[in-house]
N, C-alpha and C. Protein backbone atom coordinates (compact mmCIF):
# COMPACT_ATOMS: atom_id res chain seq x y z
N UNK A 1 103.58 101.62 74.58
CA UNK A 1 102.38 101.96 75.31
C UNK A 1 102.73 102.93 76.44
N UNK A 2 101.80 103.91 76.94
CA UNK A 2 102.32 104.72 77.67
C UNK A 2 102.33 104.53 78.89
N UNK A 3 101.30 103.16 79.61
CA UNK A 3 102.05 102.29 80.47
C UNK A 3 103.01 101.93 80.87
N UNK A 4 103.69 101.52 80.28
CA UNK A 4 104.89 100.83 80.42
C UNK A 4 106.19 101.65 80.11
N UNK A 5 105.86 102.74 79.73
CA UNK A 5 107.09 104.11 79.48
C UNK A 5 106.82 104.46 81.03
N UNK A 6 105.84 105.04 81.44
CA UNK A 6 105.70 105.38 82.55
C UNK A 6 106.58 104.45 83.99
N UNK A 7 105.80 103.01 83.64
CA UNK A 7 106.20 101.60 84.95
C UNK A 7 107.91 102.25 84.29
N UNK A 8 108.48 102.02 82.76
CA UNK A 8 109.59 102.42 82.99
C UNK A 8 110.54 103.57 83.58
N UNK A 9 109.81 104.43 83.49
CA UNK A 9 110.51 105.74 84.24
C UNK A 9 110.17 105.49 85.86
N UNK A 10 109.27 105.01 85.77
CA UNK A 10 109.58 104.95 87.31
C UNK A 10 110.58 103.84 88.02
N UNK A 11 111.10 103.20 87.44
CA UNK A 11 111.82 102.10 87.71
C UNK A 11 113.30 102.60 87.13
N UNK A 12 113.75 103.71 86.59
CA UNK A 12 114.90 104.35 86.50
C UNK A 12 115.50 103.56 84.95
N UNK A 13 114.82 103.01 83.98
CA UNK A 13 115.06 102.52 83.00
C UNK A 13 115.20 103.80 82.06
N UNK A 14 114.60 104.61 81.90
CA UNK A 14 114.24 105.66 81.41
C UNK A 14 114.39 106.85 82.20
N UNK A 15 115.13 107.72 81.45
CA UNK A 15 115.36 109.17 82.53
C UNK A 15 114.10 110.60 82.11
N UNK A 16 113.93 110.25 80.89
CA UNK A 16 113.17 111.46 80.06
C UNK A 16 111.97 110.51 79.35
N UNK A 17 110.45 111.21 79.58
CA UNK A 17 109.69 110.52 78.46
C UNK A 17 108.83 111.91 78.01
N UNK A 18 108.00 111.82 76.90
CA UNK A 18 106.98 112.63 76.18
C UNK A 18 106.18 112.15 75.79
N UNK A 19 104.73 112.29 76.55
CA UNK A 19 103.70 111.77 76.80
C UNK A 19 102.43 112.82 77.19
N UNK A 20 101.19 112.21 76.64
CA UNK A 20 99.88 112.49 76.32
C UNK A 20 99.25 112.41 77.67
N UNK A 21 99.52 111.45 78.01
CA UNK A 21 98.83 111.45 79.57
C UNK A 21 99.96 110.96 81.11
N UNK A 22 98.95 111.28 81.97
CA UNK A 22 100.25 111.66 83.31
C UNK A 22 99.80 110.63 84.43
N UNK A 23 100.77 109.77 84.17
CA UNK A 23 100.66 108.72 85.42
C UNK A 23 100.09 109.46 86.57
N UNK A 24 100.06 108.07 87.79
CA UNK A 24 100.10 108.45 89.05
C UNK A 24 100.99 108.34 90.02
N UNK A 25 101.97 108.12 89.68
CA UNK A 25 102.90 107.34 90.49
C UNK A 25 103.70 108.92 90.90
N UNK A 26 103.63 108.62 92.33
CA UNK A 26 104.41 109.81 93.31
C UNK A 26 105.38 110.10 93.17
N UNK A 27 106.70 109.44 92.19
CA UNK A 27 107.90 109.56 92.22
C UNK A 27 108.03 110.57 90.88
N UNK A 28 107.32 110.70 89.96
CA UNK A 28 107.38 111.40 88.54
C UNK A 28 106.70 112.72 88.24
N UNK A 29 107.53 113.26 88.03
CA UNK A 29 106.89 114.73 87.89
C UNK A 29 106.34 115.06 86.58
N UNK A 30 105.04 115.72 85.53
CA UNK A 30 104.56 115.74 84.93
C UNK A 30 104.61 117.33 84.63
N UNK A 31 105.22 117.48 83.47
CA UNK A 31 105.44 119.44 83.04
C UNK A 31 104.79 119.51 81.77
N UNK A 32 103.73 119.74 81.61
CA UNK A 32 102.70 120.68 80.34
C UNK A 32 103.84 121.61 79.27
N UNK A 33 103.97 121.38 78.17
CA UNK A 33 105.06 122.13 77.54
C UNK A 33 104.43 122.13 75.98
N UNK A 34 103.46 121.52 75.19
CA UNK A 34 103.30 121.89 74.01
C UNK A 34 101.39 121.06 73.90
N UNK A 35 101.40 120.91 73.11
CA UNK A 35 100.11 120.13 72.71
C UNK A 35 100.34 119.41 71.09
N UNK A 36 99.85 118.51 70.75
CA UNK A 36 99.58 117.93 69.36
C UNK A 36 98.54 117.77 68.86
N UNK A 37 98.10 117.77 67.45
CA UNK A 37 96.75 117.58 66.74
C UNK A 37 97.27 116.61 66.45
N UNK A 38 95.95 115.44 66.39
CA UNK A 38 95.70 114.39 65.85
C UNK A 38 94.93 114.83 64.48
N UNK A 39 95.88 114.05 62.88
CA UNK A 39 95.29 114.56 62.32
C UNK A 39 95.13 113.54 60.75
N UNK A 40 94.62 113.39 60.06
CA UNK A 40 94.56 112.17 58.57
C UNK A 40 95.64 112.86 57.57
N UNK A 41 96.22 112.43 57.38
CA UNK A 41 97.03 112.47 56.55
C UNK A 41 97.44 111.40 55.32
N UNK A 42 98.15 111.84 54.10
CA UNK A 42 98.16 110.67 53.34
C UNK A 42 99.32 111.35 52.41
N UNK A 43 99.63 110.24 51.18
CA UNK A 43 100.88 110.68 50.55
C UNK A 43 100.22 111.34 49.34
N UNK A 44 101.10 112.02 48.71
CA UNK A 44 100.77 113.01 47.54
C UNK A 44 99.38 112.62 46.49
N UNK A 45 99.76 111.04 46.51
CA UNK A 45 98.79 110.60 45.48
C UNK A 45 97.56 110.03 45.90
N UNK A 46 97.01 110.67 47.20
CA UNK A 46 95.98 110.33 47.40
C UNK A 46 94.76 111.42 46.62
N UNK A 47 93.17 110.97 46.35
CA UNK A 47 92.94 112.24 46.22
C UNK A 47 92.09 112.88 47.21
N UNK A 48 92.23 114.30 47.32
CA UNK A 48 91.77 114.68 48.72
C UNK A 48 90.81 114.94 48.27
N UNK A 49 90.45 115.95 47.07
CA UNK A 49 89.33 116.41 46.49
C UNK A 49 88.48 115.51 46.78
N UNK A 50 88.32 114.20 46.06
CA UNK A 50 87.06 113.25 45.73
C UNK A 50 86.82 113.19 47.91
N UNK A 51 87.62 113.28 48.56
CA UNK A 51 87.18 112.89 50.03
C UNK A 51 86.48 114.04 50.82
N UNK A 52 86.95 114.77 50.13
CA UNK A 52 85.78 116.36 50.52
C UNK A 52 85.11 116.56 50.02
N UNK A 53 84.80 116.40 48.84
CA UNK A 53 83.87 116.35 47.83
C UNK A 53 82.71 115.68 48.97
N UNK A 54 83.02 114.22 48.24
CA UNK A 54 82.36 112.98 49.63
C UNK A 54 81.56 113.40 50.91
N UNK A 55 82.65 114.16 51.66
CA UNK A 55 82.14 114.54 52.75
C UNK A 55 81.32 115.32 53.22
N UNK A 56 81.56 116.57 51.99
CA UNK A 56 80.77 118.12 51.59
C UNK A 56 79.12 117.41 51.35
N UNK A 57 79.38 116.89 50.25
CA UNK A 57 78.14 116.59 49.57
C UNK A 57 76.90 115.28 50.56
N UNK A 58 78.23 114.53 50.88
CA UNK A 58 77.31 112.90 51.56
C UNK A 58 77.17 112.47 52.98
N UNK A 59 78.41 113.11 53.84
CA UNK A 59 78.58 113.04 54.67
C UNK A 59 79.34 112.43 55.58
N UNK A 60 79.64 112.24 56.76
CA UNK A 60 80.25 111.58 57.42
C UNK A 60 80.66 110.14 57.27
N UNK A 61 79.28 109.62 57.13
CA UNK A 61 79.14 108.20 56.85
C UNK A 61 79.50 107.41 55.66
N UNK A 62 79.52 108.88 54.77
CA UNK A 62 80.25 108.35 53.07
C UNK A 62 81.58 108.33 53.24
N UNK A 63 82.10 109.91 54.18
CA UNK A 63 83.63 109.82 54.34
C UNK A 63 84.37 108.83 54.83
N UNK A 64 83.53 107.99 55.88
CA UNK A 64 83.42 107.15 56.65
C UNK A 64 84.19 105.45 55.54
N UNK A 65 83.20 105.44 54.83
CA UNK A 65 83.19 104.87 53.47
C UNK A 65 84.47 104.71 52.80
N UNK A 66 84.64 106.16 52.08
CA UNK A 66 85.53 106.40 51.33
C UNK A 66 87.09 106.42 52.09
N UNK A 67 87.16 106.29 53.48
CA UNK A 67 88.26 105.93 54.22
C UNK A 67 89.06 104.53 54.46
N UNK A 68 87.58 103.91 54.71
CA UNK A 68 87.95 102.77 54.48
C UNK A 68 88.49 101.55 53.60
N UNK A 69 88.37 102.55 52.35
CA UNK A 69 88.91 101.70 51.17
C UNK A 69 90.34 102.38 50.32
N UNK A 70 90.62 102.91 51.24
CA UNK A 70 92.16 103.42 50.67
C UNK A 70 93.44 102.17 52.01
N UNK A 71 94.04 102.62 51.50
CA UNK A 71 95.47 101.77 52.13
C UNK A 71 95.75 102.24 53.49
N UNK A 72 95.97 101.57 54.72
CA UNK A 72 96.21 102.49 55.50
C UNK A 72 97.52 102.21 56.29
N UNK A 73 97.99 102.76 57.11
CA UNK A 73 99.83 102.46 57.52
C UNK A 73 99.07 102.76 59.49
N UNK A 74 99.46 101.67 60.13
CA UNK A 74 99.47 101.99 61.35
C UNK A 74 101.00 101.49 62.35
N UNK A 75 101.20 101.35 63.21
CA UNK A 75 102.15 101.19 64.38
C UNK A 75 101.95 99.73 64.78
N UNK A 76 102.21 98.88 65.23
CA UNK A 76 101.59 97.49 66.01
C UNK A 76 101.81 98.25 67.28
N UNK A 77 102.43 98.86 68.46
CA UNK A 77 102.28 98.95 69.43
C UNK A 77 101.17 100.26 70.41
N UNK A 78 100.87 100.79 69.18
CA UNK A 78 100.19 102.09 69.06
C UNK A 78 99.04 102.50 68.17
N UNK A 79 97.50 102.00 68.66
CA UNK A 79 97.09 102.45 67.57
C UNK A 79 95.41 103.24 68.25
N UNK A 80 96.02 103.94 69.38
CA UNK A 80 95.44 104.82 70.30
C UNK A 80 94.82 106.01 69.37
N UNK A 81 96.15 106.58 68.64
CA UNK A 81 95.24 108.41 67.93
C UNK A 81 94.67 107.85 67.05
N UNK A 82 94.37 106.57 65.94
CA UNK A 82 93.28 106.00 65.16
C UNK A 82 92.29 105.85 65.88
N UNK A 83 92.12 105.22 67.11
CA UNK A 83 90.89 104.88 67.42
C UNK A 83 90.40 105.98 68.32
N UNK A 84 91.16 106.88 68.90
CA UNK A 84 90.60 108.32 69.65
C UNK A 84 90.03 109.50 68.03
N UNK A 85 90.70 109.12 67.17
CA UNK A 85 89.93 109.90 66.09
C UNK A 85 88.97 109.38 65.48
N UNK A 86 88.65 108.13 65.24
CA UNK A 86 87.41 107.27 64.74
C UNK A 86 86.56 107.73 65.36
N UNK A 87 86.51 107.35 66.74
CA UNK A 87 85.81 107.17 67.87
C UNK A 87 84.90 108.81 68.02
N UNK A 88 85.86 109.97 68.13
CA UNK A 88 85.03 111.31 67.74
C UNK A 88 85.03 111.56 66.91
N UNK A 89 84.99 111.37 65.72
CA UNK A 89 84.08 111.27 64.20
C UNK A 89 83.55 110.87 63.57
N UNK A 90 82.90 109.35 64.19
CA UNK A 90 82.62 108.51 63.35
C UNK A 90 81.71 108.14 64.67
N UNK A 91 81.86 108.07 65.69
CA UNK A 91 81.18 107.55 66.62
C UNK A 91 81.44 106.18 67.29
N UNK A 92 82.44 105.66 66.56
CA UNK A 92 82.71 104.31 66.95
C UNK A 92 84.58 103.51 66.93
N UNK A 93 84.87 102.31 67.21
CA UNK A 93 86.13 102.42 67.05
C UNK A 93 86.19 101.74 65.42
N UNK A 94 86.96 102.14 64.85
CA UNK A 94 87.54 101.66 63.01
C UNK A 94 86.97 100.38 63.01
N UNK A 95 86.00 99.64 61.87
CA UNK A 95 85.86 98.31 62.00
C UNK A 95 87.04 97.62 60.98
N UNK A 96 88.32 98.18 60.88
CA UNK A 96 89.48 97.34 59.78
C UNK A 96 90.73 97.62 60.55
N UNK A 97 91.48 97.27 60.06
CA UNK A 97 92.67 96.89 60.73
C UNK A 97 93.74 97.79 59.32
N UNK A 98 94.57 98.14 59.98
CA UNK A 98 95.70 98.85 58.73
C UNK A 98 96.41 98.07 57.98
N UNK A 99 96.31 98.41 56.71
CA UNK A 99 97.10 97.06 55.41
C UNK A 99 98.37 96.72 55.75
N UNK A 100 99.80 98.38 55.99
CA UNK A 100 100.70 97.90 56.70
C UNK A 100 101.02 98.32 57.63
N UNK A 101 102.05 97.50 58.56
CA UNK A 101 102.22 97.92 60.02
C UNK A 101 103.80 98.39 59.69
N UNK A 102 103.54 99.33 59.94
CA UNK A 102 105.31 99.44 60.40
C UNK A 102 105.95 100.02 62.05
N UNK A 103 107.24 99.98 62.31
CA UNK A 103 107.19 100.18 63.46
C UNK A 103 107.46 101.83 64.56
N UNK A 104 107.13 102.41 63.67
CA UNK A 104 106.93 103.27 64.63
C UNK A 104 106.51 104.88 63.45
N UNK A 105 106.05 106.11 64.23
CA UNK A 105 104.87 107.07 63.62
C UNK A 105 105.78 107.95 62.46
N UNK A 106 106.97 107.68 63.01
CA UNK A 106 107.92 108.33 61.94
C UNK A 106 108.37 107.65 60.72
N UNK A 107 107.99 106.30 61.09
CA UNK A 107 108.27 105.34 59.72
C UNK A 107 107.12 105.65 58.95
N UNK A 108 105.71 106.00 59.33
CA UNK A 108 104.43 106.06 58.92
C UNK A 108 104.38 107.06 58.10
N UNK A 109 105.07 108.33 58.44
CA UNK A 109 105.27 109.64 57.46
C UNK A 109 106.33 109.32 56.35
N UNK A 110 107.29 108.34 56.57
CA UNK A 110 108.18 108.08 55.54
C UNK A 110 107.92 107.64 54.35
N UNK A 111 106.71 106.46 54.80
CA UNK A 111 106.13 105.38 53.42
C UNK A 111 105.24 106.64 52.73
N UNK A 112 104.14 107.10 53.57
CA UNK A 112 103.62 108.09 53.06
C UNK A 112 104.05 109.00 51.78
N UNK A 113 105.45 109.06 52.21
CA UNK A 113 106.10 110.13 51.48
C UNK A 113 106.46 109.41 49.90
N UNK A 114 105.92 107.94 50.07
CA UNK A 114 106.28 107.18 48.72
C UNK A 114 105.11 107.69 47.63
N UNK A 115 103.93 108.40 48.51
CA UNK A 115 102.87 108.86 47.34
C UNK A 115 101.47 108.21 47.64
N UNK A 116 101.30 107.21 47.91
CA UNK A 116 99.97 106.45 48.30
C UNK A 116 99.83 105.66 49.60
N UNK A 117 98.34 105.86 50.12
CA UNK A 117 97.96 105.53 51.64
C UNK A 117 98.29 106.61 52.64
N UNK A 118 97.41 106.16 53.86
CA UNK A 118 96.66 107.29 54.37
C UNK A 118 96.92 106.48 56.08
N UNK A 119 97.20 107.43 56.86
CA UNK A 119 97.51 106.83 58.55
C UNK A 119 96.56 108.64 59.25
N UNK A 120 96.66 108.61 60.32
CA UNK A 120 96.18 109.24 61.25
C UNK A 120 97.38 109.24 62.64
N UNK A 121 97.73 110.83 62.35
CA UNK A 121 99.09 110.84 63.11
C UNK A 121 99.30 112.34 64.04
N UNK A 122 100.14 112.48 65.01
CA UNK A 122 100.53 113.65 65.49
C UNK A 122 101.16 114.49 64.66
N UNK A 123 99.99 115.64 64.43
CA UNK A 123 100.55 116.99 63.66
C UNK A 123 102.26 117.52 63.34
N UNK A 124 102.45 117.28 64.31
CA UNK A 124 104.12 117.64 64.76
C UNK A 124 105.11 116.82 64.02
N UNK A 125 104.77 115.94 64.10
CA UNK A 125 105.26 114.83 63.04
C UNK A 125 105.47 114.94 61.44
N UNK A 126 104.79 115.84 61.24
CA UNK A 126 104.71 115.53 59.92
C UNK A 126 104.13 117.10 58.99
N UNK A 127 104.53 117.98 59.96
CA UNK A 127 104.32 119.75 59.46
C UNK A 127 105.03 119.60 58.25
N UNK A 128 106.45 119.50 58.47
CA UNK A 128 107.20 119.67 57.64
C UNK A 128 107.02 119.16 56.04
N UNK A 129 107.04 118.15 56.29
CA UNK A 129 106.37 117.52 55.17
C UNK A 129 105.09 117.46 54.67
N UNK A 130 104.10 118.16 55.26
CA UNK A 130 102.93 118.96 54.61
C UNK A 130 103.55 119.81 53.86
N UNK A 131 104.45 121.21 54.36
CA UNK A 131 104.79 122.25 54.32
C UNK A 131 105.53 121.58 52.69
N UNK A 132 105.93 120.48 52.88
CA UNK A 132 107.25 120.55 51.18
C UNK A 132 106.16 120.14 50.31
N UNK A 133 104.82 119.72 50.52
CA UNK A 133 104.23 118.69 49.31
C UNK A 133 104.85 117.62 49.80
N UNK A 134 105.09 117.02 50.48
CA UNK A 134 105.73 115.55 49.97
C UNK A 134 104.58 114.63 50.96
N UNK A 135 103.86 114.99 51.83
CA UNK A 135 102.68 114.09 52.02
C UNK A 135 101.48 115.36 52.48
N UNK A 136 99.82 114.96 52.24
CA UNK A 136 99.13 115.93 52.47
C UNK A 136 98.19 115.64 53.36
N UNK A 137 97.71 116.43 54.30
CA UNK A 137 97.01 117.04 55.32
C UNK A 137 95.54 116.21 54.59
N UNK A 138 94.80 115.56 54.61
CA UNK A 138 93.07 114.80 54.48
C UNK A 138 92.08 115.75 55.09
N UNK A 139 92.28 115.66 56.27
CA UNK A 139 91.36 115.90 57.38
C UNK A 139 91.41 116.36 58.63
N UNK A 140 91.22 117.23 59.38
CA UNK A 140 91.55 117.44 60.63
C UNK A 140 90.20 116.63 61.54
N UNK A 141 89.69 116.33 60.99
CA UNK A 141 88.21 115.91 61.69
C UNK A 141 87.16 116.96 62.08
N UNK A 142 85.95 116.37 62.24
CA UNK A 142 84.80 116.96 61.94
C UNK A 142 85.38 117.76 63.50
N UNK A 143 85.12 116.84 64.51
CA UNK A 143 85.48 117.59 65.74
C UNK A 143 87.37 117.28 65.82
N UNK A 144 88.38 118.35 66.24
CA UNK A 144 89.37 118.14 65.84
C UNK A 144 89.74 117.39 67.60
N UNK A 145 90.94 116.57 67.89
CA UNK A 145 91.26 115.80 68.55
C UNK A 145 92.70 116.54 68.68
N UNK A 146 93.11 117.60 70.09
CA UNK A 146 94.25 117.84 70.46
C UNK A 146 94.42 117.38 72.04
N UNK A 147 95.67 116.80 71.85
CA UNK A 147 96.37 116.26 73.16
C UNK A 147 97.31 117.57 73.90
N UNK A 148 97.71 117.48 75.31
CA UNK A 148 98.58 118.23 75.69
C UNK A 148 99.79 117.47 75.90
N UNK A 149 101.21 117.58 75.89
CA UNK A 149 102.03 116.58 75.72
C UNK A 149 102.54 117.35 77.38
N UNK A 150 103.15 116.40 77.94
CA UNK A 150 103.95 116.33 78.88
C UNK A 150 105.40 116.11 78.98
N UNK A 151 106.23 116.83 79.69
CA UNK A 151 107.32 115.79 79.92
C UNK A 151 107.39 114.95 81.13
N UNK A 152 108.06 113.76 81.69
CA UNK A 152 107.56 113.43 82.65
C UNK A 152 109.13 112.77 82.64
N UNK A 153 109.03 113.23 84.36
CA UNK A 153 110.75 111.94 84.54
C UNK A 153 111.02 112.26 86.16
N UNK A 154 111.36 111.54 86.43
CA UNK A 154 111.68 110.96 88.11
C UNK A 154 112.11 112.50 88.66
N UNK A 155 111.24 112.41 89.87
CA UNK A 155 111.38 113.98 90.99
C UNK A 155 113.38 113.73 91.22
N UNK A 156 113.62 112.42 91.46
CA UNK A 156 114.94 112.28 91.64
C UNK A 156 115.82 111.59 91.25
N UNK A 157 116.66 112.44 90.01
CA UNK A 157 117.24 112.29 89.28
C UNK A 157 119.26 112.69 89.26
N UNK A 158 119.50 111.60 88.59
CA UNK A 158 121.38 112.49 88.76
C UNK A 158 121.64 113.05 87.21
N UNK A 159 120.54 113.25 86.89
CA UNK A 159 120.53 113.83 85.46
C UNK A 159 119.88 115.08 84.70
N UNK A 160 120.00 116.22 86.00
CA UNK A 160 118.63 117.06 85.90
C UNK A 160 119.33 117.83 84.83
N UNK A 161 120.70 118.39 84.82
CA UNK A 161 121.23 118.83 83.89
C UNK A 161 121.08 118.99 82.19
N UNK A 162 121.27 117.39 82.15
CA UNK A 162 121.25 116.72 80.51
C UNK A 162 119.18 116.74 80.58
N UNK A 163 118.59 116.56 81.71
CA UNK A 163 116.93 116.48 80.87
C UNK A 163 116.59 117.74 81.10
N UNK A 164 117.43 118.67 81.21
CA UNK A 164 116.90 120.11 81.27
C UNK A 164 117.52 120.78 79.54
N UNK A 165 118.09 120.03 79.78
CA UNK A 165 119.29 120.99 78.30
C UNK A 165 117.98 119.96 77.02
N UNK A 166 117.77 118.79 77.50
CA UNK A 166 117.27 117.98 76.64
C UNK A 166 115.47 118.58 76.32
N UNK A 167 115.40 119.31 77.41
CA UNK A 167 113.77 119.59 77.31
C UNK A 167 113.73 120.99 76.27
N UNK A 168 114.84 121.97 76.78
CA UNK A 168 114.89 123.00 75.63
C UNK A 168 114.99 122.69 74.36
N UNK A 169 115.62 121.79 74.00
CA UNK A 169 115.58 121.79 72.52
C UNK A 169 114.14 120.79 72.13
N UNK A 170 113.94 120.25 72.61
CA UNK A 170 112.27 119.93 72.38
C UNK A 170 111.19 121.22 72.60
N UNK A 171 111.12 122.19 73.89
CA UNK A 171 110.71 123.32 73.05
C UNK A 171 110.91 124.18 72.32
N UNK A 172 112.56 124.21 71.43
CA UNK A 172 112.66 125.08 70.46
C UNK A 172 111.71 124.14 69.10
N UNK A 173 112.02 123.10 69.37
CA UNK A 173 111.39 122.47 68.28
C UNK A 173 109.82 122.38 67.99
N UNK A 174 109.36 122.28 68.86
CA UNK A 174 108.15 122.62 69.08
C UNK A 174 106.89 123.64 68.90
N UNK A 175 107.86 124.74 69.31
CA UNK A 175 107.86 125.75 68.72
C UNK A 175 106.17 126.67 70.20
N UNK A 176 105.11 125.89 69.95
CA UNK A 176 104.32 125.76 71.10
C UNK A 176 103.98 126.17 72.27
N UNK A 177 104.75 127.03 72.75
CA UNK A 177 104.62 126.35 74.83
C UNK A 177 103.39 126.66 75.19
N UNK A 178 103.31 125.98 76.44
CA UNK A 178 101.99 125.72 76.48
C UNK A 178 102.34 126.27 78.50
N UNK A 179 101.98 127.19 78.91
CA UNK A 179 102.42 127.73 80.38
C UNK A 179 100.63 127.32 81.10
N UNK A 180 100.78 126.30 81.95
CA UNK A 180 100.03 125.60 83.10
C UNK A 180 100.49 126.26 84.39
């Protein structure tokens, strides 16, 4: 939770975090450096056609429908970009719960990659594997849902070195920047 990354960085448990939203706490500095789409995704063998089809033809409320009865993969400690994407497309928060949980967003693109079921995840996560075929892009949403990511880590630090060297290669990877 990004609570408690935060209570942790401020308590020196944590030297570096990457995060969606920016505490308040006076001791942590907050740097704007990329953004993410929240976006539906699913494994090869889903079909996308029949869900655009659906959506083209019936609407929201069918897509709505036809979402709910496929398989879905969520996080147990995280299940914030599902219900921030329900919530602006659907109007409400998900009335189901995800078939499996696994533990964390990168395990979520992995099962995916087995061919069937469908999660709602950060773009960034999972380009690559759009890009091979090996899991496919659903939906960006009717209205699309982008976050700005932050880095965030203690004004005073004995580690500015290693989270400076550590922040570049998160924006080479990224690819992004985002100048605030």
């Amino acid at each position: 939770q990004y609570r408690e990354m935060l209570d942790q960085l401020d308590k020196g448990i944590l030297d570096l975090i990457i995060t969606p939203k920016k505490g308040i706490s006076p001791n942590i500095q907050h740097e704007a450096f990329s953004s993410e789409r929240i976006i539906l995704v699913g494994g090869r063998d889903v079909d996308v056609q029949e869900f655009e089809k659906t959506l083209n033809s019936k609407g929201t409320e069918y897509a709505e429908e036809w979402l709910r009865n496929e398989k879905w993969y969520g996080t147990a400690g995280d299940m914030e970009h599902l219900f921030q994407f329900w919530i602006l497309n659907f109007g409400h928060k998900p009335d189901f719960r995800p078939n499996y949980i696994v533990p964390n967003l990168n395990s979520i693109v992995r099962c995916l990659k087995g061919g069937s079921g469908v999660a709602v995840v950060p773009d960034f996560l999972c380009r690559k594997e759009i890009e091979d075929g090996e899991i496919r892009l659903i939906w960006e949403g009717e209205k699309k849902l982008e976050n700005t990511l932050y880095f965030g880590c203690r004004k005073k630090t004995n580690y500015l070195q290693e989270i400076d060297h550590i922040k570049g290669l998160f924006r080479k990877v990224m690819g992004k920047e985002i100048h605030v």
